[in-house]
C-alpha atoms as a PDB file:
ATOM      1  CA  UNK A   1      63.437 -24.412  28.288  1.00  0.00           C
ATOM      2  CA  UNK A   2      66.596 -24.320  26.545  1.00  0.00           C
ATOM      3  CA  UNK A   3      67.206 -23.594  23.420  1.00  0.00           C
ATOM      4  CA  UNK A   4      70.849 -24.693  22.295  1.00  0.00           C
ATOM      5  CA  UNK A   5      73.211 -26.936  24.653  1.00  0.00           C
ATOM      6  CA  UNK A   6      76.882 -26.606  24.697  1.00  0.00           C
ATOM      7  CA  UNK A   7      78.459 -30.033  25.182  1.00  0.00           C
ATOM      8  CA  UNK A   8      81.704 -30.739  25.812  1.00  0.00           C
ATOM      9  CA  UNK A   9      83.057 -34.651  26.218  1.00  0.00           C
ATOM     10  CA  UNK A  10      86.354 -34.596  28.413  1.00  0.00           C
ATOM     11  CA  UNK A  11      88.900 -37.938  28.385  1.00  0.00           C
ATOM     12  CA  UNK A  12      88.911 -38.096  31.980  1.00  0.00           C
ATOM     13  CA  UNK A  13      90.677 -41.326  33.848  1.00  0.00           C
ATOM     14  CA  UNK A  14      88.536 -43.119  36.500  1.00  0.00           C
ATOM     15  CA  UNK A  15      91.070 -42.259  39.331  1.00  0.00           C
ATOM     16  CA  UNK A  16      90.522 -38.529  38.754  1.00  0.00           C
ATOM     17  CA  UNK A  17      87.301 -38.028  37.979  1.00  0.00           C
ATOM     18  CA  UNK A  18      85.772 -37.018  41.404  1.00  0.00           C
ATOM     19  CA  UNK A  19      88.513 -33.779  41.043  1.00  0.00           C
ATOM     20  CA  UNK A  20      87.003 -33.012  38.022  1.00  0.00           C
ATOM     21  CA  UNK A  21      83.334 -33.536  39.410  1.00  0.00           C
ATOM     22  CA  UNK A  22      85.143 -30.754  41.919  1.00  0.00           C
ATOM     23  CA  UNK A  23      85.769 -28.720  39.449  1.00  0.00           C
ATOM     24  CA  UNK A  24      82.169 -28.685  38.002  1.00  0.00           C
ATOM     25  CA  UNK A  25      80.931 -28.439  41.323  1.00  0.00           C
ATOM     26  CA  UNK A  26      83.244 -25.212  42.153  1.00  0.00           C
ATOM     27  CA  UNK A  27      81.604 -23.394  38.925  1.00  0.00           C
ATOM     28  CA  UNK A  28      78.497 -24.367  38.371  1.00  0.00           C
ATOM     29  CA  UNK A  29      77.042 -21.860  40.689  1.00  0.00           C
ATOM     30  CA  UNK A  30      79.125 -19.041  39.009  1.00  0.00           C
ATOM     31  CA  UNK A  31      77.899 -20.565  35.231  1.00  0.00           C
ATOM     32  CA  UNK A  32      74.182 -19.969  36.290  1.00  0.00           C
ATOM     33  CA  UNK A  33      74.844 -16.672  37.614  1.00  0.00           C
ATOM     34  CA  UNK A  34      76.890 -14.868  35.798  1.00  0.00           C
ATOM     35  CA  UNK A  35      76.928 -16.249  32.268  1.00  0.00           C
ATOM     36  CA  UNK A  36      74.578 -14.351  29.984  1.00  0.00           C
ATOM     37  CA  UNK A  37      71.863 -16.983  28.475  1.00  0.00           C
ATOM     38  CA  UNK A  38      72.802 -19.965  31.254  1.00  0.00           C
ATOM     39  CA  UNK A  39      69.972 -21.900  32.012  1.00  0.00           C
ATOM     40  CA  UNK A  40      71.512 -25.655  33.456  1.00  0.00           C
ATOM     41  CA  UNK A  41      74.687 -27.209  34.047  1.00  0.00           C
ATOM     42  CA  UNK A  42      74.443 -31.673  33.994  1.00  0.00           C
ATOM     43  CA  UNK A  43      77.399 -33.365  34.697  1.00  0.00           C
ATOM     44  CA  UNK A  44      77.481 -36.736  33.129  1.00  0.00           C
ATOM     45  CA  UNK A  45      79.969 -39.486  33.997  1.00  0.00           C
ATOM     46  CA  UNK A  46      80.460 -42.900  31.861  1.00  0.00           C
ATOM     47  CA  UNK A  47      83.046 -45.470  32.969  1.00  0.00           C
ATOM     48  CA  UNK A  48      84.934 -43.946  29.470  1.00  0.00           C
ATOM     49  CA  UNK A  49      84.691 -40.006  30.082  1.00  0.00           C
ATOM     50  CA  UNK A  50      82.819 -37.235  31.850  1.00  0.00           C
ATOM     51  CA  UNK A  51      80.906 -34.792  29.826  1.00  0.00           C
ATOM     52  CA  UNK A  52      79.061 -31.283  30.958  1.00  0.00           C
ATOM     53  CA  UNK A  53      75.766 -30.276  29.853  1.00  0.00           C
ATOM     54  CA  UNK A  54      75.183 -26.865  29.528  1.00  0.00           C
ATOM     55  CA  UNK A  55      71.540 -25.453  28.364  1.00  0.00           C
ATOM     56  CA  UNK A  56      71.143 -21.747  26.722  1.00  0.00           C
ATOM     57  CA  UNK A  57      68.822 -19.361  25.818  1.00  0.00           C
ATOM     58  CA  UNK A  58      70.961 -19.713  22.305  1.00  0.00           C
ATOM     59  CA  UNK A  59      73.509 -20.750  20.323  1.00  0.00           C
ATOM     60  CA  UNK A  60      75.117 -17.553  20.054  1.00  0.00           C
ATOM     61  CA  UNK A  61      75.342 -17.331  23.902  1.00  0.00           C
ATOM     62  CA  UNK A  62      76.591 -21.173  24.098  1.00  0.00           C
ATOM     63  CA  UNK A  63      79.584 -19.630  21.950  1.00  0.00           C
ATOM     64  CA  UNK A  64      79.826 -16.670  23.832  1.00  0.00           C
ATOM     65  CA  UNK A  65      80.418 -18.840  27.150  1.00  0.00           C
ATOM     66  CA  UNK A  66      83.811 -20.297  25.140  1.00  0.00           C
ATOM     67  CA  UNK A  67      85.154 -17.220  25.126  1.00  0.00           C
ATOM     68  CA  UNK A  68      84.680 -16.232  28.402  1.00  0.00           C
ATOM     69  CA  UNK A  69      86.712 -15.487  31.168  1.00  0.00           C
ATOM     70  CA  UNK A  70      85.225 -18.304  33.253  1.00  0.00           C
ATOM     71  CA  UNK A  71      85.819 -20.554  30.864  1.00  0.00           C
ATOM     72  CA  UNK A  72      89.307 -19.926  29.579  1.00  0.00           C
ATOM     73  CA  UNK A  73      90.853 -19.019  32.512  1.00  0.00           C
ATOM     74  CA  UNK A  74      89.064 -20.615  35.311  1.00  0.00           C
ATOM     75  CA  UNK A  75      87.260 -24.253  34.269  1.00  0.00           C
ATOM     76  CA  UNK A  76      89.895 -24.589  31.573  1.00  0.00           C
ATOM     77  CA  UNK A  77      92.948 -24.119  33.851  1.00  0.00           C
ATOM     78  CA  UNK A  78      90.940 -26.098  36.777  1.00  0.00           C
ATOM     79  CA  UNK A  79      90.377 -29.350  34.570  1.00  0.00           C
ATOM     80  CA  UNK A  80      94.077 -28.949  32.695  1.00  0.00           C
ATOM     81  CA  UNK A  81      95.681 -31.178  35.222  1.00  0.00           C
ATOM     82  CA  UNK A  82      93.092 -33.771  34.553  1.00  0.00           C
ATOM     83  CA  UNK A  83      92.512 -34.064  30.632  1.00  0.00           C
ATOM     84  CA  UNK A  84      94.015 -37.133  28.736  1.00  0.00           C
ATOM     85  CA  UNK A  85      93.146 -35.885  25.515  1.00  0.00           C
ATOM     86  CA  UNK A  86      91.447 -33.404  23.588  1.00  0.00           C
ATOM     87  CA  UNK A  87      87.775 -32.449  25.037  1.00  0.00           C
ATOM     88  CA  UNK A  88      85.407 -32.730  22.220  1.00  0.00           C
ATOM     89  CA  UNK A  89      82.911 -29.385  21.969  1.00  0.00           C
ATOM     90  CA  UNK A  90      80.215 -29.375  20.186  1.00  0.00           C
ATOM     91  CA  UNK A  91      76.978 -26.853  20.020  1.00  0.00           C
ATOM     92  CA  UNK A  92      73.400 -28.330  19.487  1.00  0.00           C
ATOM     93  CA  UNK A  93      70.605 -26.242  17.942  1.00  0.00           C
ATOM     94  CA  UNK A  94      66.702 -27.730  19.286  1.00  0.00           C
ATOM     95  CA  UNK A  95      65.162 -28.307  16.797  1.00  0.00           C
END
């Protein structure tokens, strides 16, 4: 069971939202295997943005994933193209 979640709320339009459902898609598989403390991935879509559950092991690896190469330089750049705003990022602790 996780133990901290890493959400992030992205301004997405409607017309390209399946491209970023590609993107999660694309990474998911490399999030669970890869990233130290991943346990889930949820992509969530609402007819005003898309937003990515992630679940952890802890918060401390939720803000290591941030800082990671998969993140910066491949979701990041992937989604770029597709962002109408600022993503919002937050980190939950379960309580």
């Amino acid at each position: 069971m996780a133990s901290a979640y890493l959400e992030i709320t992205l301004p997405i339009d409607e017309a390209d939202r399946a491209k970023a459902a590609d993107i999660y898609t694309q990474f998911k598989g490399p999030f669970l295997a890869t990233i130290p403390g991943a346990l889930s991935k949820e992509l969530l879509v609402h007819t005003q943005d898309v937003q990515v559950l992630h679940g952890f092991d802890s918060t401390q690896s939720a803000q290591a994933y941030l800082l990671s190469d998969l993140f910066t330089r491949d979701v990041v750049v992937g989604l770029q193209p597709y962002l109408k705003g600022t993503p919002d990022i937050k980190v939950y602790q379960v309580a």
